[in-house]
N, C-alpha and C. Protein backbone atom coordinates (compact mmCIF):
# COMPACT_ATOMS: atom_id res chain seq x y z
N UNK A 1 20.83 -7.74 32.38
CA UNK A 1 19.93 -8.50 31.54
C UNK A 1 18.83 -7.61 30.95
N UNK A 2 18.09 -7.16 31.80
CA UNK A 2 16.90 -5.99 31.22
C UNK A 2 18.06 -4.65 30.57
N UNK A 3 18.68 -4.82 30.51
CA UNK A 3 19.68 -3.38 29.85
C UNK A 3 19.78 -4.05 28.49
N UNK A 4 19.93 -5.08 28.39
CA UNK A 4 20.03 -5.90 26.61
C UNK A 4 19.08 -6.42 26.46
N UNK A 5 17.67 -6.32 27.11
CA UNK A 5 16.47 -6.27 26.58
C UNK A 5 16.53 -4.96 26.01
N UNK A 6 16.25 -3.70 26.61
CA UNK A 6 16.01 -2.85 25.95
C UNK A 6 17.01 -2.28 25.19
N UNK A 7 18.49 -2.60 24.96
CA UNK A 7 19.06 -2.26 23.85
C UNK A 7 18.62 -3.12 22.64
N UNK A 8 18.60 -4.08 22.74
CA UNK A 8 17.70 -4.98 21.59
C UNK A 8 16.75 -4.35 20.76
N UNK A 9 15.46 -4.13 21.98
CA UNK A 9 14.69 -3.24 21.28
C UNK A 9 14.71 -2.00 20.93
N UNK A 10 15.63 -1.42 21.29
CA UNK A 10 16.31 -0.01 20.40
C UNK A 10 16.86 -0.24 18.85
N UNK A 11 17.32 -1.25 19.09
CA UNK A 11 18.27 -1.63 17.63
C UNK A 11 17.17 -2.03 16.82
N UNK A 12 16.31 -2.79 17.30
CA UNK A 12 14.78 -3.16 16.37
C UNK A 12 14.25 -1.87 15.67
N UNK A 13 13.97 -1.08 16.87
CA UNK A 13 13.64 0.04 16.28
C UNK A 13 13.77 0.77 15.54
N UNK A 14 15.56 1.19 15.54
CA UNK A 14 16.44 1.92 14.77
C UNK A 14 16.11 1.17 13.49
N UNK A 15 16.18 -0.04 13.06
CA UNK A 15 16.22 -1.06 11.58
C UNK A 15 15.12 -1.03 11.23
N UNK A 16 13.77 -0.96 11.75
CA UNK A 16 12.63 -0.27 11.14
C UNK A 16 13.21 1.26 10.74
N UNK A 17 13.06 1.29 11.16
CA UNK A 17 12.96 3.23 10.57
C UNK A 17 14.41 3.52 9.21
N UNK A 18 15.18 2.78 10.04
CA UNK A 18 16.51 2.93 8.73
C UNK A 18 16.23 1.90 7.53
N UNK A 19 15.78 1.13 7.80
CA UNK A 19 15.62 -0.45 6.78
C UNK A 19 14.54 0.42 5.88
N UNK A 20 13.13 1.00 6.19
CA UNK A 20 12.21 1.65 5.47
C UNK A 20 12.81 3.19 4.65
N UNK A 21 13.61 3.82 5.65
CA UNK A 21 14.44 4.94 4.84
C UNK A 21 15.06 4.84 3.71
N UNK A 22 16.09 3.59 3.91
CA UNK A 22 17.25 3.29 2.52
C UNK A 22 16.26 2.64 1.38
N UNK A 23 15.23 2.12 1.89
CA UNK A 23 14.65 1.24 0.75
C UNK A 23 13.58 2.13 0.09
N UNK A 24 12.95 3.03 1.03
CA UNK A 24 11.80 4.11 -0.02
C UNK A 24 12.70 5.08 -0.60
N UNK A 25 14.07 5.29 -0.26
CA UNK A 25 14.89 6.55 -1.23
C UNK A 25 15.52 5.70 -1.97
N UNK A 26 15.67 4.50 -2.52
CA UNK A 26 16.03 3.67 -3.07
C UNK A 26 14.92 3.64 -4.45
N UNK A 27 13.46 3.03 -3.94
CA UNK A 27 12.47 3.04 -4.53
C UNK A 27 11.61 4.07 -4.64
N UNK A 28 12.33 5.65 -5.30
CA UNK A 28 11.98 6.55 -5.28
C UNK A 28 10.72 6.68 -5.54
N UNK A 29 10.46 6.62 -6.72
CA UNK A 29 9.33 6.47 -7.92
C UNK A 29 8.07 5.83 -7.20
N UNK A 30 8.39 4.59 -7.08
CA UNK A 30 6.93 3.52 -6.19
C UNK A 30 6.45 4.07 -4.97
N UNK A 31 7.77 4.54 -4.01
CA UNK A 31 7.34 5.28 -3.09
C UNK A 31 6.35 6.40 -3.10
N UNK A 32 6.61 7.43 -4.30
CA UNK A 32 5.68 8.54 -4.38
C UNK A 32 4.52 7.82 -4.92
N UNK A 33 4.41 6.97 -5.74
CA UNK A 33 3.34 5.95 -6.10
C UNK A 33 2.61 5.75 -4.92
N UNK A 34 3.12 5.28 -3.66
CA UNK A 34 2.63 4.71 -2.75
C UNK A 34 1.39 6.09 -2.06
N UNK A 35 2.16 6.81 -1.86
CA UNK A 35 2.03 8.01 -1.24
C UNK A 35 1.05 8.38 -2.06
N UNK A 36 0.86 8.69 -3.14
CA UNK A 36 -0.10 8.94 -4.33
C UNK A 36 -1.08 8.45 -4.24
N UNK A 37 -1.55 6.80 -4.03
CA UNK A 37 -2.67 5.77 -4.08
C UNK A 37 -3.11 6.02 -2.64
N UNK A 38 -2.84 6.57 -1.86
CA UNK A 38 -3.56 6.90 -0.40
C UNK A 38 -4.85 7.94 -0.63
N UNK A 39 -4.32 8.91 -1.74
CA UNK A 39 -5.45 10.21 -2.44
C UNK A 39 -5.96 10.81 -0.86
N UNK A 40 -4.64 11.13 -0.02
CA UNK A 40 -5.29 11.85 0.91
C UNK A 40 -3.88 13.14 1.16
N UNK A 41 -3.24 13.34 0.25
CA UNK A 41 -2.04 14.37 0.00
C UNK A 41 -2.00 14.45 -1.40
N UNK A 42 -2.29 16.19 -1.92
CA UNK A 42 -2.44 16.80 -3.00
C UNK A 42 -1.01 16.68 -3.68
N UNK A 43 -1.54 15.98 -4.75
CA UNK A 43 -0.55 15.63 -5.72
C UNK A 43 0.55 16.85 -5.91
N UNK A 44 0.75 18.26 -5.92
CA UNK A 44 1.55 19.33 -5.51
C UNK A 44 2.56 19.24 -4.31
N UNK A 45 1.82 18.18 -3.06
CA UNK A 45 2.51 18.03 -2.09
C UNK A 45 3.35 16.65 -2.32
N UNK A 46 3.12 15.87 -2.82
CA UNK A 46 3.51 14.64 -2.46
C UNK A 46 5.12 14.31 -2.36
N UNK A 47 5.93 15.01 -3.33
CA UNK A 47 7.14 15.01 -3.24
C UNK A 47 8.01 15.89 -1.51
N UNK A 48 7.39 16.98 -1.57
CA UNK A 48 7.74 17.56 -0.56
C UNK A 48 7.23 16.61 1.20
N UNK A 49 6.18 15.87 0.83
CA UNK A 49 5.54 14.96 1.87
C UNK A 49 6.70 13.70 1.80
N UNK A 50 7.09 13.62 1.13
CA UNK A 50 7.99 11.93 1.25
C UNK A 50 9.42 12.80 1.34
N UNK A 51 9.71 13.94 0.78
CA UNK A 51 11.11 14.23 1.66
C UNK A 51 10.83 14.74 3.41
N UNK A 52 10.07 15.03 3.69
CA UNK A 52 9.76 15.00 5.23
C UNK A 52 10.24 14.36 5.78
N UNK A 53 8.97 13.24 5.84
CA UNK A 53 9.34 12.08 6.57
C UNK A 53 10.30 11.13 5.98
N UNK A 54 10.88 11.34 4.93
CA UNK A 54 13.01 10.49 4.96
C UNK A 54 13.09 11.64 6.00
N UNK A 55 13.46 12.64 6.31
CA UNK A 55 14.07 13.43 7.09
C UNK A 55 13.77 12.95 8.67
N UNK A 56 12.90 12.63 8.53
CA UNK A 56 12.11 12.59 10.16
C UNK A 56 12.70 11.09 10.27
N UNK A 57 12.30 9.94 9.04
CA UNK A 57 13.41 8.59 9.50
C UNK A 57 14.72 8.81 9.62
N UNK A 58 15.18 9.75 9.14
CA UNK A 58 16.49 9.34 9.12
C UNK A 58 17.15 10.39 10.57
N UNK A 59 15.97 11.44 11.02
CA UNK A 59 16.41 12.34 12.01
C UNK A 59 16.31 11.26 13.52
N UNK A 60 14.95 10.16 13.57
CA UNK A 60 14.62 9.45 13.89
C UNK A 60 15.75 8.17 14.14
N UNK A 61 16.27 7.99 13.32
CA UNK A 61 17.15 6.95 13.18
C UNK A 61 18.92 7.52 14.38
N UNK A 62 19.02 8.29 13.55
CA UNK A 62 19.98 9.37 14.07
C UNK A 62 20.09 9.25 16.08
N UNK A 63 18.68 9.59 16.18
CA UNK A 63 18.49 9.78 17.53
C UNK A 63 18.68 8.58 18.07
N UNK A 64 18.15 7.44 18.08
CA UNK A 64 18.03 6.23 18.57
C UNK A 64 19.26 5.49 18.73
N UNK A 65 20.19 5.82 17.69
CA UNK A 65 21.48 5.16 17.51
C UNK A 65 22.25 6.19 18.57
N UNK A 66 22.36 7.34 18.41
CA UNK A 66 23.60 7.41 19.33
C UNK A 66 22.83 8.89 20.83
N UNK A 67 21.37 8.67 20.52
CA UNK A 67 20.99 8.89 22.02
C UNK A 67 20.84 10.86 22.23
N UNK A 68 20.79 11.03 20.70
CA UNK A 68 20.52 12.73 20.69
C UNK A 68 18.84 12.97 20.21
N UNK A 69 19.03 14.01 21.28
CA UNK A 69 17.52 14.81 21.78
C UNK A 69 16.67 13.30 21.32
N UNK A 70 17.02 12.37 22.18
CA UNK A 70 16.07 10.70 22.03
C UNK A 70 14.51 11.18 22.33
N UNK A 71 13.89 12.37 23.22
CA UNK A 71 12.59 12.38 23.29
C UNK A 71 11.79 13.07 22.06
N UNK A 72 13.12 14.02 21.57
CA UNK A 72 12.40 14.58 20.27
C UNK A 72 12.37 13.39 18.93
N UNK A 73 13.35 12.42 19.40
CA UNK A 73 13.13 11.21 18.12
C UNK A 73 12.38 10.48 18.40
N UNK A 74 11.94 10.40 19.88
CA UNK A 74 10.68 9.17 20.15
C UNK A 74 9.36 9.94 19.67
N UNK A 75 9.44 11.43 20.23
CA UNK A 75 7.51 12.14 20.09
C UNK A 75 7.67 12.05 18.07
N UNK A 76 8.37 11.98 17.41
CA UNK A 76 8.52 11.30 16.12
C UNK A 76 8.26 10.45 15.58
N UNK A 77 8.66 9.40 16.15
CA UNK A 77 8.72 8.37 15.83
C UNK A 77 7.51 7.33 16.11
N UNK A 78 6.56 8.47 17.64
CA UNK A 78 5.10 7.73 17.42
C UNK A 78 4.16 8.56 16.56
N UNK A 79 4.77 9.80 16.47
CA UNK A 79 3.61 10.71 15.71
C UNK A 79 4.01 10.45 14.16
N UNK A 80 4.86 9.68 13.60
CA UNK A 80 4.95 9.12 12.39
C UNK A 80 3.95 7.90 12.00
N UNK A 81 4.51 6.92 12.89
CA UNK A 81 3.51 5.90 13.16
C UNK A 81 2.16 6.22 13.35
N UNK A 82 1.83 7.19 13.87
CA UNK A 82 0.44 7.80 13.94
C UNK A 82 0.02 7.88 12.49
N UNK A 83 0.52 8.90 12.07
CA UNK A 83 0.61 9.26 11.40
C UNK A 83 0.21 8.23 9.72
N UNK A 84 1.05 7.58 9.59
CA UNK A 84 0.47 6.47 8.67
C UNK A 84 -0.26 5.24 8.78
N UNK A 85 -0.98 5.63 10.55
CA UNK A 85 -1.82 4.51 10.97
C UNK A 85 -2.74 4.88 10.31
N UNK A 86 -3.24 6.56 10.18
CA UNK A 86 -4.82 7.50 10.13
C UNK A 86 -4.86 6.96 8.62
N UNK A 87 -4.23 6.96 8.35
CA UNK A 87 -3.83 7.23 6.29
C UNK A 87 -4.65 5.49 6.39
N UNK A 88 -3.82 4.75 6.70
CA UNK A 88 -4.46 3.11 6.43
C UNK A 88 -5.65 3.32 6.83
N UNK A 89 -6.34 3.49 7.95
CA UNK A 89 -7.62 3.61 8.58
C UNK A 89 -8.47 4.82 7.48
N UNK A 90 -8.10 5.70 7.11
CA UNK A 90 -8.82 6.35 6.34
C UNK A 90 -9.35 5.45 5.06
N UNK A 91 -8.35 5.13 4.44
CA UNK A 91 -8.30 4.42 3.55
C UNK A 91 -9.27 2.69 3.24
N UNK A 92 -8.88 2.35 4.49
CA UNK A 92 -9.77 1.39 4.86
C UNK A 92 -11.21 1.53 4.80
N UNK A 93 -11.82 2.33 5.45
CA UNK A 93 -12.96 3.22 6.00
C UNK A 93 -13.39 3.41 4.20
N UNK A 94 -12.63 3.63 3.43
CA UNK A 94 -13.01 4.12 1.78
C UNK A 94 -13.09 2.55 1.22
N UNK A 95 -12.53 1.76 1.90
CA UNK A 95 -12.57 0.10 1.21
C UNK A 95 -12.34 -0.34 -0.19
N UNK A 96 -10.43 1.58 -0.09
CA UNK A 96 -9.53 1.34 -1.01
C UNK A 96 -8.87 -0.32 -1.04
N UNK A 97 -8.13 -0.70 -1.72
CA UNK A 97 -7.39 -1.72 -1.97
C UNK A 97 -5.90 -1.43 -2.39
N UNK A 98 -5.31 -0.62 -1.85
CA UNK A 98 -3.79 -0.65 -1.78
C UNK A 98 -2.70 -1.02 -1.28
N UNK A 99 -1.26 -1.09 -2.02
CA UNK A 99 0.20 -1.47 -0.60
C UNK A 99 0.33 -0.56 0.07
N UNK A 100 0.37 -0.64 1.14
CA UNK A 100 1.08 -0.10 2.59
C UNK A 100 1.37 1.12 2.25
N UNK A 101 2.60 0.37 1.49
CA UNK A 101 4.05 1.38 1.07
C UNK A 101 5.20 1.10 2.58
N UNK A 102 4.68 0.32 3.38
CA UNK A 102 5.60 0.59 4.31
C UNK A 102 7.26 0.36 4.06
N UNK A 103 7.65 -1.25 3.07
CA UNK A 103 8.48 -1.38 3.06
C UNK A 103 9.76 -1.32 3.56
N UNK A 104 10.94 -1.72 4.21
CA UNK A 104 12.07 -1.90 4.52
C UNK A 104 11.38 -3.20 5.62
N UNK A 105 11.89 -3.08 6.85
CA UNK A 105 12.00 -4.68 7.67
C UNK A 105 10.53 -4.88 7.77
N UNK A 106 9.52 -3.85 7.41
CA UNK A 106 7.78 -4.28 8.09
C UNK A 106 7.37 -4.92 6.60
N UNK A 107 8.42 -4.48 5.15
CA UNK A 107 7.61 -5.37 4.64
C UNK A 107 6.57 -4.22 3.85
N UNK A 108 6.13 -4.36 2.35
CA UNK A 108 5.05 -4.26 1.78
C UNK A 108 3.55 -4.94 1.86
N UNK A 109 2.63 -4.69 2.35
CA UNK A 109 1.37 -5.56 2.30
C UNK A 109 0.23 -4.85 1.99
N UNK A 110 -1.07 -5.10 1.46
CA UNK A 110 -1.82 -4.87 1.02
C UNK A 110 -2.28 -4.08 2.93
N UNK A 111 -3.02 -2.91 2.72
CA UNK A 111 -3.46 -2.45 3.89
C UNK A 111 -4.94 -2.98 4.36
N UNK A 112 -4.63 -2.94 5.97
CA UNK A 112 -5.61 -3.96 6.33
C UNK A 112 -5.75 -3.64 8.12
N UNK A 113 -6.82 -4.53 8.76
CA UNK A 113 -6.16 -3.91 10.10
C UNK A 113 -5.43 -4.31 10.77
N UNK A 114 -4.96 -5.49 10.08
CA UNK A 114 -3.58 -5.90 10.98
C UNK A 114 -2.75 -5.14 11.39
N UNK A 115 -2.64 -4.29 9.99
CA UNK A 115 -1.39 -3.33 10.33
C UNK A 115 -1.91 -2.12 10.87
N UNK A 116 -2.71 -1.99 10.92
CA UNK A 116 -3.40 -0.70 12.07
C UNK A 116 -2.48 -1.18 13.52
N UNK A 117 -3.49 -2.66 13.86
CA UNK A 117 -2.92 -3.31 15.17
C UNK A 117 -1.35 -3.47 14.88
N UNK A 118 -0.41 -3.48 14.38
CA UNK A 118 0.87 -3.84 14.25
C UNK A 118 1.56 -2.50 14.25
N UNK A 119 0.74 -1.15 13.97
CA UNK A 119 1.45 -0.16 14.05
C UNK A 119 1.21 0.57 15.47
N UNK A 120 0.06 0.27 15.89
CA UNK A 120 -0.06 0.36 17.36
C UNK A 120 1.08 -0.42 18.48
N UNK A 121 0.74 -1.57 17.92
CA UNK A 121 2.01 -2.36 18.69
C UNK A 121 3.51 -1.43 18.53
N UNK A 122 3.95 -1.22 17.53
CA UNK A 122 4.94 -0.28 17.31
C UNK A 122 5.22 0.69 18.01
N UNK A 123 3.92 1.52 18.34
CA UNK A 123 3.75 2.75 18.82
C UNK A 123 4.33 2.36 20.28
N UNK A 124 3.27 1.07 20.37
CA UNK A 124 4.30 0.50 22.24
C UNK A 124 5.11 0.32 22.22
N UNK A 125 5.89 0.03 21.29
CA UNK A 125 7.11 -0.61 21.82
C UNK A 125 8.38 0.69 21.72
N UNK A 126 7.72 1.85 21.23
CA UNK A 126 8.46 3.13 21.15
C UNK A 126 8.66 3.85 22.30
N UNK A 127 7.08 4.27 23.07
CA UNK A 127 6.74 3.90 24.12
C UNK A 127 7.72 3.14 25.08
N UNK A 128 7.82 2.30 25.25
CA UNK A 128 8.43 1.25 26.37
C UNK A 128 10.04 1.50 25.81
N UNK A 129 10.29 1.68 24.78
CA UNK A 129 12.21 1.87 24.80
C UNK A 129 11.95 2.96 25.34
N UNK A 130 11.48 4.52 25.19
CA UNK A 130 11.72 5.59 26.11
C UNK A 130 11.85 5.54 27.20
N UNK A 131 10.58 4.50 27.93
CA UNK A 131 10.61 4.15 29.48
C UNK A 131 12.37 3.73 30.14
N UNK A 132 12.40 2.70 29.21
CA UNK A 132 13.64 1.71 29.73
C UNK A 132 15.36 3.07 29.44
N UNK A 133 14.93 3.89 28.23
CA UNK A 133 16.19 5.05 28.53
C UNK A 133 15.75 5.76 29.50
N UNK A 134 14.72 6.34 30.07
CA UNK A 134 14.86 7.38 30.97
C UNK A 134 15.40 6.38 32.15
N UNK A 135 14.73 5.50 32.68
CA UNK A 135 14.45 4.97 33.48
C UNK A 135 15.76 3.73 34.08
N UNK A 136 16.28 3.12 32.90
CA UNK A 136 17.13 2.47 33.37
C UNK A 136 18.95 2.96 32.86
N UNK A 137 18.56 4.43 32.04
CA UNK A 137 19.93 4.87 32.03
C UNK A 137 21.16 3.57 31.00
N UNK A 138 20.11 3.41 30.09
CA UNK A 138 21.14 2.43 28.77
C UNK A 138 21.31 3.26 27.89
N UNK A 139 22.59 3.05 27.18
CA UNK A 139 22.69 3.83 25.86
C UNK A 139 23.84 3.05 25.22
N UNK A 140 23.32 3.04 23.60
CA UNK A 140 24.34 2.60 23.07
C UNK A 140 25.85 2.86 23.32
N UNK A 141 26.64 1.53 23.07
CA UNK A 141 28.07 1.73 22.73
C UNK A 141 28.53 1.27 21.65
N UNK A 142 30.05 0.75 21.47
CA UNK A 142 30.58 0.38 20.10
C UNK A 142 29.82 -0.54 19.79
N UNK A 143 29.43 -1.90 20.88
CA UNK A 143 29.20 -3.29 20.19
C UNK A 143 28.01 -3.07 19.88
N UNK A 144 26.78 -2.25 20.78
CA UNK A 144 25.72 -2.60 19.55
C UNK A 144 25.25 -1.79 18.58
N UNK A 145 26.07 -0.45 18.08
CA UNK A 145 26.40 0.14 16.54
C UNK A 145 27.19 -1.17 15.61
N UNK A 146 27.71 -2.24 16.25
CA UNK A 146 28.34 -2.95 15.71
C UNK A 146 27.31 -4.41 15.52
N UNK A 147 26.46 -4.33 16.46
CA UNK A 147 25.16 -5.35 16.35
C UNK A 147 24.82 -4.75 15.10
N UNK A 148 23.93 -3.02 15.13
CA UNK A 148 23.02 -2.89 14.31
C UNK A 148 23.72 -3.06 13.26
N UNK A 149 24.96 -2.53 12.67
CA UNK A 149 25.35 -2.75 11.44
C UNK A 149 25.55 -3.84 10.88
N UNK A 150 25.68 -5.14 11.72
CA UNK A 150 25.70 -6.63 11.38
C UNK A 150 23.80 -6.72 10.92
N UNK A 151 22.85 -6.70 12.03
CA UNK A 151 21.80 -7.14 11.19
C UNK A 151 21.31 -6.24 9.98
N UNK A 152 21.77 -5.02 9.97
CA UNK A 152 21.41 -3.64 8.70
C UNK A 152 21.99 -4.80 7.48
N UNK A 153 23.50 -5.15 7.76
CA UNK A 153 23.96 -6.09 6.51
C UNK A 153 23.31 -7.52 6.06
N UNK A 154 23.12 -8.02 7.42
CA UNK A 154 21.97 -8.77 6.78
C UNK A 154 20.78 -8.99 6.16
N UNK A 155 20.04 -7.92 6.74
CA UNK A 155 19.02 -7.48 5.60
C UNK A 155 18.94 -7.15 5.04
N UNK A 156 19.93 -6.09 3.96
CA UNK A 156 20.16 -5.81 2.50
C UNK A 156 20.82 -7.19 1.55
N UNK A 157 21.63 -8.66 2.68
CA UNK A 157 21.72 -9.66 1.88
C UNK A 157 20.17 -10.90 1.77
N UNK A 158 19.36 -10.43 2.27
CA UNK A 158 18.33 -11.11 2.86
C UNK A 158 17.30 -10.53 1.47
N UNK A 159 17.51 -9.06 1.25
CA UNK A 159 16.53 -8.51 0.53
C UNK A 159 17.43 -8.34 -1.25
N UNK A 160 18.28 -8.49 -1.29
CA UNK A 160 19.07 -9.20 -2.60
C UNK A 160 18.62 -10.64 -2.98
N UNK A 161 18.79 -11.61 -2.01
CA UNK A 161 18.59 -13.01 -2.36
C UNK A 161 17.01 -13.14 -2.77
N UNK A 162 15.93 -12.28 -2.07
CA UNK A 162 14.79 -12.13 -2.34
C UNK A 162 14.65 -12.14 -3.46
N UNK A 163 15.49 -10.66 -3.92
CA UNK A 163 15.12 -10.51 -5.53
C UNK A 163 15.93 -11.07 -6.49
N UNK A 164 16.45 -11.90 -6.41
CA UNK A 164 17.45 -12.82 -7.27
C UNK A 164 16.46 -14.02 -7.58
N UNK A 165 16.18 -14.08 -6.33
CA UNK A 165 14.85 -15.21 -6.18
C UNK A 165 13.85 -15.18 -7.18
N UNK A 166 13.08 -13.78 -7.10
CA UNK A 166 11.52 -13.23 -7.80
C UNK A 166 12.22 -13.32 -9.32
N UNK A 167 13.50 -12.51 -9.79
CA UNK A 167 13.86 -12.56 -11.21
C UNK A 167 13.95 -13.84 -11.52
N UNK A 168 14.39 -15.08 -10.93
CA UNK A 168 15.00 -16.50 -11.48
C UNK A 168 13.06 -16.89 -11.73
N UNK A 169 12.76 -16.50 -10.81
CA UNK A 169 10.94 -16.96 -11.31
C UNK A 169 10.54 -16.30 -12.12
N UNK A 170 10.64 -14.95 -12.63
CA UNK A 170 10.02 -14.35 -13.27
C UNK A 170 10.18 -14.54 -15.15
N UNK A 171 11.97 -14.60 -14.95
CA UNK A 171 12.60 -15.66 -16.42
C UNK A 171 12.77 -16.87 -17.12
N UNK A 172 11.72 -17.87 -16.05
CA UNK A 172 11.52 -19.28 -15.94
C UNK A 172 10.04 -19.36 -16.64
C-alpha cells in the first residue's frame, strides 16, 4: 500500500517536470518571454538559460521514470524549484506583475506567494519521494510507465479541449 503511495507520487512528479518540458519547448517564444519579464537573466543569456533547464527537466524526468542516478535527479529537481522560487520572490519583493511561466500540469498564473508556498510544498514532496526510494526500495515497472503515459495522454487531451474551448470564445 505505502509502495503505491509513493509510486503515485513519483509519477506526479515525473508529469510536472515532463508536462512543463513539452509545453515550454512547445511554447518556445512565450517561454523566453517568460524568462525575459523576470529582468533577472541578461538578455545574452536567456536562450542558453531556458535550454538548461529543458535539459535539467527532461534529465530530471529521465531519472524519476526509470530510477537513474535518482539522487542526482532529486538534488535537481529541488535546486530547480529553488531556483524559480528566488526569481518569484525577487520579483515579488520589486511588486513586478507577471506570469509564472510555469506552465505544463502547475499551470500559468500571475506570480504571487502562493506559489512561493506551492513550490515549497513541491520541494517536499521531492524530498519525501527520495525518502520512500531509499528507504522503502520501490521502483518503477511496466504498469506504472504505463500509468504515466495514460495520465501524460490525458493531459495533452485535457489541454487541447482547453484550447478549442478559449478559440470557440474568442470567435464568438
Amino acid at each position: 500500500m505505502i509502495e503505491s503511495i509513493f509510486s503515485l507520487l513519483n509519477i506526479s512528479l515525473v508529469l510536472i517536470f515532463l508536462t512543463s518540458l513539452v509545453e515550454k519547448i512547445i511554447k518556445y517564444k512565450i517561454s523566453l518571454e517568460h524568462i525575459s519579464a523576470y529582468k533577472i537573466i541578461p538578455m545574452s543569456f536567456i536562450k542558453s538559460f531556458f535550454t538548461l533547464t529543458m535539459i535539467i527537466h527532461l534529465f530530471i524526468s529521465i531519472s524519476l521514470i526509470f530510477n537513474i542516478y535518482f539522487e542526482v535527479g532529486t538534488i535537481l529537481a529541488i535546486f530547480i524549484i529553488i531556483i524559480y522560487t528566488i526569481a518569484i520572490v525577487i520579483n515579488l519583493i520589486r511588486k513586478v506583475k507577471i506570469d509564472c511561466g510555469c506552465v505544463g500540469l502547475l499551470g500559468d498564473h500571475e506570480i504571487s506567494w502562493k506559489l512561493v508556498w506551492r513550490n515549497l510544498f513541491i520541494v517536499l514532496l521531492i524530498a519525501v519521494n527520495y525518502i520512500g526510494e531509499n528507504y522503502l526500495d520501490y521502483s518503477f515497472n511496466f504498469y506504472n510507465i504505463l500509468l504515466l503515459l495514460n495520465l501524460y495522454f490525458l493531459y495533452l487531451i485535457i489541454i487541447q479541449l482547453i484550447s478549442i474551448n478559449k478559440y470557440k470564445e474568442h470567435s464568438c
